[in-house]
Structures are given as C-alpha cells and as structure tokens.
C-alpha atoms as a PDB file:
ATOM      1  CA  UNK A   1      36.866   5.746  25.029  1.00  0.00           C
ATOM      2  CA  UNK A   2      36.781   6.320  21.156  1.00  0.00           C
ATOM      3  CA  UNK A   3      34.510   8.722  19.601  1.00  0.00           C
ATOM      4  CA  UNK A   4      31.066   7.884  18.358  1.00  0.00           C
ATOM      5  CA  UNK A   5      30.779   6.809  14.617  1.00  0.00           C
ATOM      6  CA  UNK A   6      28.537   8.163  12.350  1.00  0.00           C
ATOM      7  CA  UNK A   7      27.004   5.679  10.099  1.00  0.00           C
ATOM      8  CA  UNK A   8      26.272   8.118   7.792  1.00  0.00           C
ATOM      9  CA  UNK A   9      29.933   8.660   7.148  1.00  0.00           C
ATOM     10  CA  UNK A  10      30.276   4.795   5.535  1.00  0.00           C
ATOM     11  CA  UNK A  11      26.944   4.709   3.921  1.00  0.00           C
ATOM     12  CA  UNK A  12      28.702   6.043   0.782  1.00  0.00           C
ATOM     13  CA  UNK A  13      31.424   3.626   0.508  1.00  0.00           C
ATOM     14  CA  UNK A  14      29.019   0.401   1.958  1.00  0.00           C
ATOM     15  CA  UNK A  15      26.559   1.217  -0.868  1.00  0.00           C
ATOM     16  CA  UNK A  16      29.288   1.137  -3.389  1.00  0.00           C
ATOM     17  CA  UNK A  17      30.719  -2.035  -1.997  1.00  0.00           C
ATOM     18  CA  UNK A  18      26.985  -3.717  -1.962  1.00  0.00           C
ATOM     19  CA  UNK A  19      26.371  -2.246  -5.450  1.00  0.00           C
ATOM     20  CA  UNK A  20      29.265  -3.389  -7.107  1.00  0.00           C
ATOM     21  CA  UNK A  21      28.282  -7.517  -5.205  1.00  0.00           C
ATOM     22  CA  UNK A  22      24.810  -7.189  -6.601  1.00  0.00           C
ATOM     23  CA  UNK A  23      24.935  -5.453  -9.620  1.00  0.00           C
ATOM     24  CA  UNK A  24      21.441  -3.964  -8.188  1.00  0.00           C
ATOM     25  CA  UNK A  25      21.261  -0.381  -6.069  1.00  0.00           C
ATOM     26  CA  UNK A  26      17.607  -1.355  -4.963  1.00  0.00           C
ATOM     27  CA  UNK A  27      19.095  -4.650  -3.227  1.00  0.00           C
ATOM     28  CA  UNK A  28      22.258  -2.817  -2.555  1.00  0.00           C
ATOM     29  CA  UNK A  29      20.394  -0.375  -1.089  1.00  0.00           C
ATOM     30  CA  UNK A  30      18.118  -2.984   1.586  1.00  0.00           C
ATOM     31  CA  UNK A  31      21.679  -4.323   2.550  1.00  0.00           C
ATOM     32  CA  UNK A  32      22.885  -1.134   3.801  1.00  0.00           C
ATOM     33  CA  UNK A  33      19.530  -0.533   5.852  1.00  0.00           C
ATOM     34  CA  UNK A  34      20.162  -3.949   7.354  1.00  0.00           C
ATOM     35  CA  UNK A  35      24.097  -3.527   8.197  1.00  0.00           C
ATOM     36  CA  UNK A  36      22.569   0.164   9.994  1.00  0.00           C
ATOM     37  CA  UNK A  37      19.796  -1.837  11.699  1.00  0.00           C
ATOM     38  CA  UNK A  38      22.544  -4.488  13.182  1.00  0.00           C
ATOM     39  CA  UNK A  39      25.239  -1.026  13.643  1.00  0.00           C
ATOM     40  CA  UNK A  40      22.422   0.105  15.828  1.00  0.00           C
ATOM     41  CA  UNK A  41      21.928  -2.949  17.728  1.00  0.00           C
ATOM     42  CA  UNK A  42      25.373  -3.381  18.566  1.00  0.00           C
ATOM     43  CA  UNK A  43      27.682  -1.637  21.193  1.00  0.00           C
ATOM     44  CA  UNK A  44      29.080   0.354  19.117  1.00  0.00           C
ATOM     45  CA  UNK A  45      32.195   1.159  22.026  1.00  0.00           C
ATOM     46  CA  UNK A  46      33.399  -1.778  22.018  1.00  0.00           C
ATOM     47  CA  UNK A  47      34.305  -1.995  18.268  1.00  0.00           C
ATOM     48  CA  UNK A  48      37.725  -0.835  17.763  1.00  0.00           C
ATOM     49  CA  UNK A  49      37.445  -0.677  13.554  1.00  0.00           C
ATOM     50  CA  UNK A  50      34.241   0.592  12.694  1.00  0.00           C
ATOM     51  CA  UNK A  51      35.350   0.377   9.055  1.00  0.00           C
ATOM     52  CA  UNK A  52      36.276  -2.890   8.778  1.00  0.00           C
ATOM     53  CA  UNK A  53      32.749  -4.302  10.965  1.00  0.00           C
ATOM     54  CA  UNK A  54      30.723  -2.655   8.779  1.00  0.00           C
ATOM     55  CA  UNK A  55      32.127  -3.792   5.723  1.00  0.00           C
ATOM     56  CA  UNK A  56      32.537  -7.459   6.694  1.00  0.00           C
ATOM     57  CA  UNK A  57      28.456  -6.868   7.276  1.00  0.00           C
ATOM     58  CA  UNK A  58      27.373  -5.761   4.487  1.00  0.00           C
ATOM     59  CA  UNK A  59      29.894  -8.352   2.232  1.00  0.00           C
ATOM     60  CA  UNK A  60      28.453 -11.072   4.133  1.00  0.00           C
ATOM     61  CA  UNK A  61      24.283  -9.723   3.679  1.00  0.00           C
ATOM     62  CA  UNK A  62      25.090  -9.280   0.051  1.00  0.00           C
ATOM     63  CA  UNK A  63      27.055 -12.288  -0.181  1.00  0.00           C
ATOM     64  CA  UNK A  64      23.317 -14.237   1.088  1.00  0.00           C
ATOM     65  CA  UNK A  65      21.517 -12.077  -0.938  1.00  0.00           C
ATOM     66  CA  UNK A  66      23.660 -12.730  -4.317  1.00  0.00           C
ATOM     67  CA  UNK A  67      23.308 -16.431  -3.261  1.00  0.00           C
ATOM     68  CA  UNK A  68      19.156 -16.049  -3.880  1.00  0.00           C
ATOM     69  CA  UNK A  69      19.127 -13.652  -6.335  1.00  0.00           C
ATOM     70  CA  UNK A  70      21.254 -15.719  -8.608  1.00  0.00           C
ATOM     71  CA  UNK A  71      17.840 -18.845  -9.144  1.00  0.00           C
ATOM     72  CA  UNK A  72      16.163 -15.333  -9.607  1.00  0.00           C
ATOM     73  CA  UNK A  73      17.958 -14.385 -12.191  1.00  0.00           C
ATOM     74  CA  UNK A  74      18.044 -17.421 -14.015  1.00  0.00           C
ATOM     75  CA  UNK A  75      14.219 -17.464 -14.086  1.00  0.00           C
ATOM     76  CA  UNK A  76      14.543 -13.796 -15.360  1.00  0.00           C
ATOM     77  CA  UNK A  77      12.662 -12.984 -19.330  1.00  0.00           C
ATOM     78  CA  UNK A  78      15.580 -12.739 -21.520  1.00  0.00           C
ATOM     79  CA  UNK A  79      19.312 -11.473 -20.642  1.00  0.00           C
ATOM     80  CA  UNK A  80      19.626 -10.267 -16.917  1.00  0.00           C
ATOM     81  CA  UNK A  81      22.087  -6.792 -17.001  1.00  0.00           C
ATOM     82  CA  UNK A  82      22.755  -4.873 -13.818  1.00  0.00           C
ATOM     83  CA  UNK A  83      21.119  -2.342 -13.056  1.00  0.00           C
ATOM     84  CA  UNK A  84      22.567   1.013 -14.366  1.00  0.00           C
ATOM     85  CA  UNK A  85      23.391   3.798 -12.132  1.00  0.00           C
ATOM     86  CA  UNK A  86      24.314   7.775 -12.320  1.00  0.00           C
ATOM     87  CA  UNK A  87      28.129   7.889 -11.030  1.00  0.00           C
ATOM     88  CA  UNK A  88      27.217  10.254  -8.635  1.00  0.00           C
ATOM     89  CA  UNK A  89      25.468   7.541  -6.892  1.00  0.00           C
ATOM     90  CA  UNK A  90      28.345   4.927  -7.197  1.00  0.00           C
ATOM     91  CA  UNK A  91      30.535   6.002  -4.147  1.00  0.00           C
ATOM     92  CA  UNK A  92      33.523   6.583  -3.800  1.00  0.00           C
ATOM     93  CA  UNK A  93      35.498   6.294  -7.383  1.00  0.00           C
ATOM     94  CA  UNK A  94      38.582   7.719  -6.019  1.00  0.00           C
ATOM     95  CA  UNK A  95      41.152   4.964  -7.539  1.00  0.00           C
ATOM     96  CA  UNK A  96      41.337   3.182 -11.133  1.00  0.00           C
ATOM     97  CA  UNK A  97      40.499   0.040  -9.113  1.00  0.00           C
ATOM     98  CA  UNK A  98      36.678   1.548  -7.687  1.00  0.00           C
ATOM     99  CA  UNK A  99      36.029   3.229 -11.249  1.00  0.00           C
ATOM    100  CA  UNK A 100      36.872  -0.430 -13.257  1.00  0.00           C
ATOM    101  CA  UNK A 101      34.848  -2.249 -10.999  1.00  0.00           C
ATOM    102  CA  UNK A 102      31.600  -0.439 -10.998  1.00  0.00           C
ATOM    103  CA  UNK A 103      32.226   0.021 -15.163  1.00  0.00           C
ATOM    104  CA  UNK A 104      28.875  -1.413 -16.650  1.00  0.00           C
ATOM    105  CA  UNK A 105      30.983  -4.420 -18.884  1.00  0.00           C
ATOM    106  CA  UNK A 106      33.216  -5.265 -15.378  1.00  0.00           C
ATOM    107  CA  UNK A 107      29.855  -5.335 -13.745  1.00  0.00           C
ATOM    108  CA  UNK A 108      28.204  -7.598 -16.525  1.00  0.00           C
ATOM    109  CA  UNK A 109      31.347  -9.743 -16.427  1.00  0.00           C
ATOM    110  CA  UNK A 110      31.496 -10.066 -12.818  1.00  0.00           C
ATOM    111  CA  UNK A 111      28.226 -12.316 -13.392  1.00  0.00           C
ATOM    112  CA  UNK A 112      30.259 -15.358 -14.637  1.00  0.00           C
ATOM    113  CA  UNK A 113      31.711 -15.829 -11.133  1.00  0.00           C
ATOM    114  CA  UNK A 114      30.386 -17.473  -7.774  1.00  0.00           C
ATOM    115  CA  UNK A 115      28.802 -15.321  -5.279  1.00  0.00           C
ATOM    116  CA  UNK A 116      32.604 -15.778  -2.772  1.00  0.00           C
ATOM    117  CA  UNK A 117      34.927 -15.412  -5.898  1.00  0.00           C
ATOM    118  CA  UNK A 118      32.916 -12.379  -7.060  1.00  0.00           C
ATOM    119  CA  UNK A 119      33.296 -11.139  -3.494  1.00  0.00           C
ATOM    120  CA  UNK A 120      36.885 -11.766  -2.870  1.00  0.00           C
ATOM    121  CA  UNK A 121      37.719 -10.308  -6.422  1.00  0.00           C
ATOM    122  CA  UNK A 122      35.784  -6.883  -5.546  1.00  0.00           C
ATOM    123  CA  UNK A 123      37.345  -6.813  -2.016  1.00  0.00           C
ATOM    124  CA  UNK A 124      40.703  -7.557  -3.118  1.00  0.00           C
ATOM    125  CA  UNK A 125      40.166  -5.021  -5.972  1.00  0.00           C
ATOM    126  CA  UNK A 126      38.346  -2.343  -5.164  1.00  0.00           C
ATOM    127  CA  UNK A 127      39.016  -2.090  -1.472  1.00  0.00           C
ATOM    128  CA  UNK A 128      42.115  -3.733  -0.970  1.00  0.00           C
ATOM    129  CA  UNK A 129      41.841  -5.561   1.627  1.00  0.00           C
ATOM    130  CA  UNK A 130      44.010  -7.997   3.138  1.00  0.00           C
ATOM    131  CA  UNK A 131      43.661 -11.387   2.313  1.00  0.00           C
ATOM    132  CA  UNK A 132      43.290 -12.517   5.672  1.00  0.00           C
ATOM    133  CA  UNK A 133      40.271 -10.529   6.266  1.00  0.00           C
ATOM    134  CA  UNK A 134      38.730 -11.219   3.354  1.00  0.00           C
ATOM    135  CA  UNK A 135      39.460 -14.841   4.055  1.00  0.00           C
ATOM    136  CA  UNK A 136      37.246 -13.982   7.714  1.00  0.00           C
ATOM    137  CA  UNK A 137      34.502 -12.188   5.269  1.00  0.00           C
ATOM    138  CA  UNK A 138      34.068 -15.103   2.854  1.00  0.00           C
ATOM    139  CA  UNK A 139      34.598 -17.975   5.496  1.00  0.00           C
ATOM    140  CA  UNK A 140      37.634 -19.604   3.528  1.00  0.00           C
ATOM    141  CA  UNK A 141      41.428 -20.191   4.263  1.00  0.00           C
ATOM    142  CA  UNK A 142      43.980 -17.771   3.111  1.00  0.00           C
ATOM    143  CA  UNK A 143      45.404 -19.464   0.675  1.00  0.00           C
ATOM    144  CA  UNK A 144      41.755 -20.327  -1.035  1.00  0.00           C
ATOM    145  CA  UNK A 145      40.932 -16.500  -0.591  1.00  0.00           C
ATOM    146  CA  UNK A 146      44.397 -16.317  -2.568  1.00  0.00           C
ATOM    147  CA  UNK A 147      43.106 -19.056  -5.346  1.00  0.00           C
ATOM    148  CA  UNK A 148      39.869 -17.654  -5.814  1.00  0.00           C
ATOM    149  CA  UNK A 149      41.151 -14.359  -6.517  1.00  0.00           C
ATOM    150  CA  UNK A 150      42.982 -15.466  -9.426  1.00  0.00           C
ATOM    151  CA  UNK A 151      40.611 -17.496 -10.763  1.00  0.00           C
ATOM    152  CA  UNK A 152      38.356 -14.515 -10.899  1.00  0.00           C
ATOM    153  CA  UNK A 153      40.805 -12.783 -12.125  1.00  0.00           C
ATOM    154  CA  UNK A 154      41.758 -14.989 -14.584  1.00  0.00           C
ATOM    155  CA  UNK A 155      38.049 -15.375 -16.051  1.00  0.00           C
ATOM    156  CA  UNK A 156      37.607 -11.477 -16.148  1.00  0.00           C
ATOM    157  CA  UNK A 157      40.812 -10.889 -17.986  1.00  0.00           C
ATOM    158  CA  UNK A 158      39.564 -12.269 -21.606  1.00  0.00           C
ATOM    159  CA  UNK A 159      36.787  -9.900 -21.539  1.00  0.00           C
ATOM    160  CA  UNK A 160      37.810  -6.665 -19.771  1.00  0.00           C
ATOM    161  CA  UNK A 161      39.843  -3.948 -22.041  1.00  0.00           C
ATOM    162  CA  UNK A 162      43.630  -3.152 -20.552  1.00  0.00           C
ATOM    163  CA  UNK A 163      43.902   0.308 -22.157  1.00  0.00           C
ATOM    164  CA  UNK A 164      40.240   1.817 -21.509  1.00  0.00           C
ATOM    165  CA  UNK A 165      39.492   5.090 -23.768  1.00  0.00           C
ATOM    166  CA  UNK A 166      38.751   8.274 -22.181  1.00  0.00           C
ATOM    167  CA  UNK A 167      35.998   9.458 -21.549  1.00  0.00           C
ATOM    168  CA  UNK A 168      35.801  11.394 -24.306  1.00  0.00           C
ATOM    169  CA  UNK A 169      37.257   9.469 -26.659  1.00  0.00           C
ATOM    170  CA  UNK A 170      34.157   6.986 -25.386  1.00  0.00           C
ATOM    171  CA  UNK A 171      31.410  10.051 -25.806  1.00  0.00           C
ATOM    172  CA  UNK A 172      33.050  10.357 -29.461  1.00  0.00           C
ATOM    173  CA  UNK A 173      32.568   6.897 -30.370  1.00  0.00           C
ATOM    174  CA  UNK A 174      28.509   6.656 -28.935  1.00  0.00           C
ATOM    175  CA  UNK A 175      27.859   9.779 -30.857  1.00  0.00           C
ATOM    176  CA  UNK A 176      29.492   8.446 -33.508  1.00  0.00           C
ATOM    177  CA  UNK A 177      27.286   5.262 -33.261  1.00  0.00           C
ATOM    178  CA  UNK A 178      23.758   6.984 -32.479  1.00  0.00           C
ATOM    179  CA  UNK A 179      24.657   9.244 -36.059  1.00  0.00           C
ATOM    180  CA  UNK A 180      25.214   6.096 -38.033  1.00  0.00           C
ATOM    181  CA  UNK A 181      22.465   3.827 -36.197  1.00  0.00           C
ATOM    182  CA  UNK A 182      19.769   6.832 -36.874  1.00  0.00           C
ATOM    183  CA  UNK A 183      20.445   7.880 -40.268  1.00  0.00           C
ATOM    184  CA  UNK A 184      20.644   4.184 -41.356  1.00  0.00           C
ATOM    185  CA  UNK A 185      24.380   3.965 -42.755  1.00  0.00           C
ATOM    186  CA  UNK A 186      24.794   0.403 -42.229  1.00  0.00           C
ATOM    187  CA  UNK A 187      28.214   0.632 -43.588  1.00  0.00           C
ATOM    188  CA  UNK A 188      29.461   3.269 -40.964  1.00  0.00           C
ATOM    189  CA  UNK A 189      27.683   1.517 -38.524  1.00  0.00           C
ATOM    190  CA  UNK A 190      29.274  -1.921 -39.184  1.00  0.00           C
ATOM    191  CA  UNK A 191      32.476  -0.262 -39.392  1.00  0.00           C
ATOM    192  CA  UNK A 192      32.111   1.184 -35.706  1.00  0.00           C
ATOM    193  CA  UNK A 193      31.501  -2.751 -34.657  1.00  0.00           C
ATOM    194  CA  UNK A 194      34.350  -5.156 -33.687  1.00  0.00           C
ATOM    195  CA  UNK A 195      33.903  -8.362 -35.676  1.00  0.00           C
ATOM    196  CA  UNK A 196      33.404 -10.225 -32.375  1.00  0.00           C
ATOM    197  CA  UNK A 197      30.447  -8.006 -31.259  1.00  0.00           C
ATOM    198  CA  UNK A 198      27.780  -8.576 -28.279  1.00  0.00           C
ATOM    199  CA  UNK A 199      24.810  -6.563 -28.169  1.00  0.00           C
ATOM    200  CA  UNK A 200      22.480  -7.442 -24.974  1.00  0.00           C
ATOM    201  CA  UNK A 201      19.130  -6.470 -24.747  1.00  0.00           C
ATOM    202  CA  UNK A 202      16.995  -6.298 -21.344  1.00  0.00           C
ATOM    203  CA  UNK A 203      13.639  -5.962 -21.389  1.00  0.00           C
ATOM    204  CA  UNK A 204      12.919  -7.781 -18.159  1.00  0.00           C
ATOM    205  CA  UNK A 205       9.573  -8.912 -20.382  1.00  0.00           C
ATOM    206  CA  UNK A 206       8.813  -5.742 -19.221  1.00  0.00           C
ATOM    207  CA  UNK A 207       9.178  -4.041 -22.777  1.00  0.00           C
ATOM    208  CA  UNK A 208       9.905  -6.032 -26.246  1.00  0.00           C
ATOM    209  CA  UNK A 209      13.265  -6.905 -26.062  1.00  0.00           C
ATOM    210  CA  UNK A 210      15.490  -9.517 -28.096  1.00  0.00           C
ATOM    211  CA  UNK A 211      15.774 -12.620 -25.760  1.00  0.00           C
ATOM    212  CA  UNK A 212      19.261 -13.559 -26.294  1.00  0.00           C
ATOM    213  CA  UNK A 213      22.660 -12.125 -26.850  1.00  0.00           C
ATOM    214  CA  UNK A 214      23.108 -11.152 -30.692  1.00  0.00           C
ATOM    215  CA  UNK A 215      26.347 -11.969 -32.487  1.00  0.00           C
ATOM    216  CA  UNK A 216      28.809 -11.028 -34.601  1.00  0.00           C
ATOM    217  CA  UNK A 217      29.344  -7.669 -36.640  1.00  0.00           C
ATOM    218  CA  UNK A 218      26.918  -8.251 -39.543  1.00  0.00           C
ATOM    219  CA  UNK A 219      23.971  -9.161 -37.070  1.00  0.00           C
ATOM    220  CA  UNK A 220      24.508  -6.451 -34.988  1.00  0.00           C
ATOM    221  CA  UNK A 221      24.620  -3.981 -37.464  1.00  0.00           C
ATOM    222  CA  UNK A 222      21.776  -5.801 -39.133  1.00  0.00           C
ATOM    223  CA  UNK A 223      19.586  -5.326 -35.619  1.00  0.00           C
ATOM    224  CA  UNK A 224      19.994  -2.186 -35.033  1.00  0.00           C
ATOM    225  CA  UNK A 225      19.211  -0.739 -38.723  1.00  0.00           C
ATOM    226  CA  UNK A 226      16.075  -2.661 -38.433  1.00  0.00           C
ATOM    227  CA  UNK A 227      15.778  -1.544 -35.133  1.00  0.00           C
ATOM    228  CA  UNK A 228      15.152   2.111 -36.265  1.00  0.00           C
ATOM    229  CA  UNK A 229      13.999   1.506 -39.489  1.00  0.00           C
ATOM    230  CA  UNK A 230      10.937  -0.121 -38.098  1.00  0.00           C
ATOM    231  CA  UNK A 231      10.475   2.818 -34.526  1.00  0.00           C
ATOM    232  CA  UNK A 232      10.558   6.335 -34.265  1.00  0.00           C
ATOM    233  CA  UNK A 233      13.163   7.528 -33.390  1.00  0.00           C
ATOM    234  CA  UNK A 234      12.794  10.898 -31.034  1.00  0.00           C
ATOM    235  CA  UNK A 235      16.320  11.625 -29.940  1.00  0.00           C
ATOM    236  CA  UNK A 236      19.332  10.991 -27.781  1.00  0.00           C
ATOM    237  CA  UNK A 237      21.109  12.587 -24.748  1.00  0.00           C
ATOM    238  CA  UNK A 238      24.652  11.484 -23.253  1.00  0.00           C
ATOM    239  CA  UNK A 239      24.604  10.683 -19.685  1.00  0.00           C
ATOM    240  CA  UNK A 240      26.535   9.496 -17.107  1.00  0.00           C
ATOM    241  CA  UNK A 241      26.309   5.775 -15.983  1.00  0.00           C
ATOM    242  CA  UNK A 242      28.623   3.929 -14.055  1.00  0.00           C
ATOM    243  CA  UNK A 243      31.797   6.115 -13.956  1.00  0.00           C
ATOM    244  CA  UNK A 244      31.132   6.373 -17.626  1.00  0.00           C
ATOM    245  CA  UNK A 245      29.301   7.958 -20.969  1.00  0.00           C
ATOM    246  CA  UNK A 246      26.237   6.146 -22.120  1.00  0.00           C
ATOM    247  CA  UNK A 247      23.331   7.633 -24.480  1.00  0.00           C
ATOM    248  CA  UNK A 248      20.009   7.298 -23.290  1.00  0.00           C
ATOM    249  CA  UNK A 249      17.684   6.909 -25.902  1.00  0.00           C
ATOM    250  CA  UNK A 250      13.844   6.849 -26.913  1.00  0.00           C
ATOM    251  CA  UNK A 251      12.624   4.948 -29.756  1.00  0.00           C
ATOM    252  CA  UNK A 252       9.363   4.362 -30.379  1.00  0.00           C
ATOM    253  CA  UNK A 253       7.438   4.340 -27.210  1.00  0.00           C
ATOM    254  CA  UNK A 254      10.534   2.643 -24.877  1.00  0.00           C
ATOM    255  CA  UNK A 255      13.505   4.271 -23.251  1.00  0.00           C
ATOM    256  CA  UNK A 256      16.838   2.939 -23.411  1.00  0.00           C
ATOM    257  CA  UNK A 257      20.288   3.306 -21.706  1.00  0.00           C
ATOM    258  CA  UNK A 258      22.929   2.239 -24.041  1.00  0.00           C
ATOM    259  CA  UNK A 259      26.368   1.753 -22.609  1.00  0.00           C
ATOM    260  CA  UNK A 260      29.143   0.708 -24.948  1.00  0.00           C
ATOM    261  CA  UNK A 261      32.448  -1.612 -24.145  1.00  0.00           C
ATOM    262  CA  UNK A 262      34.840  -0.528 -26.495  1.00  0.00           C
ATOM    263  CA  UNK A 263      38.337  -2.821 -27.471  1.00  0.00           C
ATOM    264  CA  UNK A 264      40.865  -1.426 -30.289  1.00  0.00           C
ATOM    265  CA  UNK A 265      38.785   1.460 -30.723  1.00  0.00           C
ATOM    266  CA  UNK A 266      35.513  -0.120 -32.157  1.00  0.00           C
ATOM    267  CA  UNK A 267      32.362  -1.699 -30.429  1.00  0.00           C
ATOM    268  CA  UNK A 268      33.072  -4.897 -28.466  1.00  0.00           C
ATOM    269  CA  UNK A 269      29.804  -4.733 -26.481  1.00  0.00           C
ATOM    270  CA  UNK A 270      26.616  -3.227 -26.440  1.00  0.00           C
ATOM    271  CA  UNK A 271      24.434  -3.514 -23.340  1.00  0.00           C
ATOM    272  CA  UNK A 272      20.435  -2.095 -24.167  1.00  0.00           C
ATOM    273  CA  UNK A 273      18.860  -1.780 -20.587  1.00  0.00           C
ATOM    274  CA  UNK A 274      15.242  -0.937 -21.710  1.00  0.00           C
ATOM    275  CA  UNK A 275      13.491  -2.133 -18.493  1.00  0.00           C
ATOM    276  CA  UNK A 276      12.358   0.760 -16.670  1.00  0.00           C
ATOM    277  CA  UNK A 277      12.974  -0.407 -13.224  1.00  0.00           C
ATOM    278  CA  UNK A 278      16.337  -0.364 -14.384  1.00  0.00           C
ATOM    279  CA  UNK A 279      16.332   3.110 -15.392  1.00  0.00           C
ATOM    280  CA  UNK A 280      15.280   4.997 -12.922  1.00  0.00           C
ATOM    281  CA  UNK A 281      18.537   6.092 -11.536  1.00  0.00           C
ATOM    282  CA  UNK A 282      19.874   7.686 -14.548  1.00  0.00           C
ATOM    283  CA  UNK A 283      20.141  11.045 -14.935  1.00  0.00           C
ATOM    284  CA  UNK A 284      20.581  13.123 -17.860  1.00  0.00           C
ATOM    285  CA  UNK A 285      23.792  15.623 -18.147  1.00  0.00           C
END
C-alpha cells in the first residue's frame, strides 16, 4: 500500500503550472482549490502517480478556464498583460526552462497561441513531459501534440531573446531607464530604446492608461517624457517580478510595475501594468 500524499507538497509546482496557462495567480489560484477539491474526492490509494494525476487536473481546469477567459479578455479596456507576480510566488524555478516560461515577455507572448498549443508548449517546456502524456492532457494524437509544439514554438521564437542578460545587467539597464525617463533626457532615453520598441500599457480602465500598444523608438521615448513631464513623479524601487528585476513606480497618483524585455542590450519591450488588481502581488526588495 503506498504512502499517503500530501497535497500540500504539489501545491507549489501546480500553482506554477496553472500560473504560467493563465497568465493570472487569482485564476491560477481557484484551479488549484478545484484539482484539491477533486484530490479529496478521489481514492487517493489507488493512484499509483500522484504527480502526474494532479497535473493532468489542473492542465485540463486551466485549459477550460483559458478557453473562457480568452472572450474575456478580448472585451477587456485597452491591452490585457498578465498579471505580475513576486518570484517567490512563481514555484519552482529550478531549471532555465521554469524561469523562461514564467518571464513577464514569454508570458505576454504566450498570448498569441491557442489555449492546447499554449498548453502543450508549457508542458513540453517547463515540465517536460512526455509527449504521450501530454497528448492524454490535451486530448490530441501524438504526433499533433508533436506539431503543435513546434508551431508554438515556432511563433514564440521571433519575439523571445536567445541570450537573456543577467540579472544585473537587467537592474542596470531599468535604472538606467528610470534616470533618463525622470530627469527628462530624451536623448539618453531614446538611446536606451531598440528602434523596434513596444511599450504596453494596462490600465484595465481601471486607471488612465494608453489604449493600444505604442510604437517605434521616437514614440516611445516621446510617451514617456510626456509621461513625466505632465505627473509627479515620487520615486522608484526595484523589485522582483517574475524570476526577474522590474521597477515599481508611482507617478502622479497611480502605481506602476514596469518590467523591461531587453534584445542587443537596449529596450525591446516595455510592459506598464498600472491596474491595481494586478499589483497586488508584488513586493518590494
């Protein structure tokens, strides 16, 4: 007779998994209560891989889940950005694999797939599983488990940096962007930006936000001087978000989490996460 599991012992990893499906820890989070409700209601003897049950539960609640918050999401005021999370709360990051897929710009990107590629991709990825249980997971054959890995791999690749920077080359480079941003040097500021720049705003129309994706280097840098030319600006602290350093700022009467995607050394992405729903999971260093 094998041991009883504690489901406490998974909750960890099964969060992480969820969180890294949804983008969201609050809906990550009612998964996990519902895979421990159904753990509960099972006999628990008779499974031989507690593991691998509870992980083909929660994939397949927060594979329905994605599947209804994606209309939501598409109704949402202005650009819809995960929500942001302290890396202590982001499971297990043990391999390169869990840390790149719970990054903040992997996370964004994982948003142009379906709800099964985005799950084989983070199974496959993050968890390596077999593709024959992931296959079971996602209700597919093999060989389309196989496919729509590589197709999600395949979109991710264009926009996903191969050689990240450390983390403290990536601290450098936000502190470097705050100092330029609020002292108003446009031209150090535009020189921190790659010419094919992104910035994101979410407001949630929660809080005044810009309703679509800016682009380009000169608009950018053109938003954000205006930005602080026309708020207060009452200071900045590094935190850290998603396996990574972000600044969390206030201007004006708003808080903001900025996280930065950085290519060749200069600014490929900026993601502004000023709804505070969002931000409550954040915790200063």
């Amino acid at each position: 007779m094998m041991p009883p599991v504690d489901f406490e012992e998974y909750r960890p990893l099964l969060l992480g998994l969820a969180y890294r499906l949804l983008g969201s820890m609050w809906d990550a989070e009612d998964v996990v209560q519902e895979a421990w409700l159904r753990w509960e209601g099972t006999d628990q003897a008779e499974i031989r891989e507690p593991r691998a049950f509870l992980i083909t539960v929660v994939s397949r609640l927060a594979l329905d889940q994605l599947r209804s918050a994606r209309v939501k999401r598409e109704a949402y005021t202005g650009p819809w950005l995960p929500e942001p999370v302290s890396t202590a709360e982001a499971g297990p990051l043990d391999t390169a694999e869990l840390r790149d897929t719970v990054s903040y710009a992997t996370l964004h990107l994982m948003e142009r797939l379906s709800p099964p590629e985005r799950a084989v991709f983070v199974l496959r990825e993050a968890f390596e599983l077999p593709y024959d249980e992931i296959a079971g997971i996602v209700g597919s054959s093999v060989a389309n488990a196989r496919q729509m890995h590589h197709r999600a791999s395949t979109r991710l690749a264009g926009g996903r940096e191969r050689f990240r920077p450390s983390d403290e080359e990536h601290a450098r480079l936000l502190l470097k962007f705050m100092d330029a941003a609020s002292g108003g040097d446009l031209a150090a500021l535009t020189d921190l930006l790659h010419e094919d720049v992104v910035a994101w705003n979410d407001g949630g129309g929660k809080v005044r936000a810009a309703l679509r994706p800016i682009l380009g280097r000169a608009k950018v840098a053109a938003f954000l001087t205006g930005l602080m030319s026309r708020y207060e600006f009452h200071g900045m602290r590094l935190v850290e978000a998603n396996g990574g350093p972000a600044l969390l700022t206030d201007i004006g009467d708003n808080r903001q989490l900025i996280v930065l995607d950085i290519r060749d050394g200069r600014i490929q992405a900026m993601y502004g996460v000023l709804n505070p729903e969002k931000l409550t999971r954040v915790q200063a260093v």
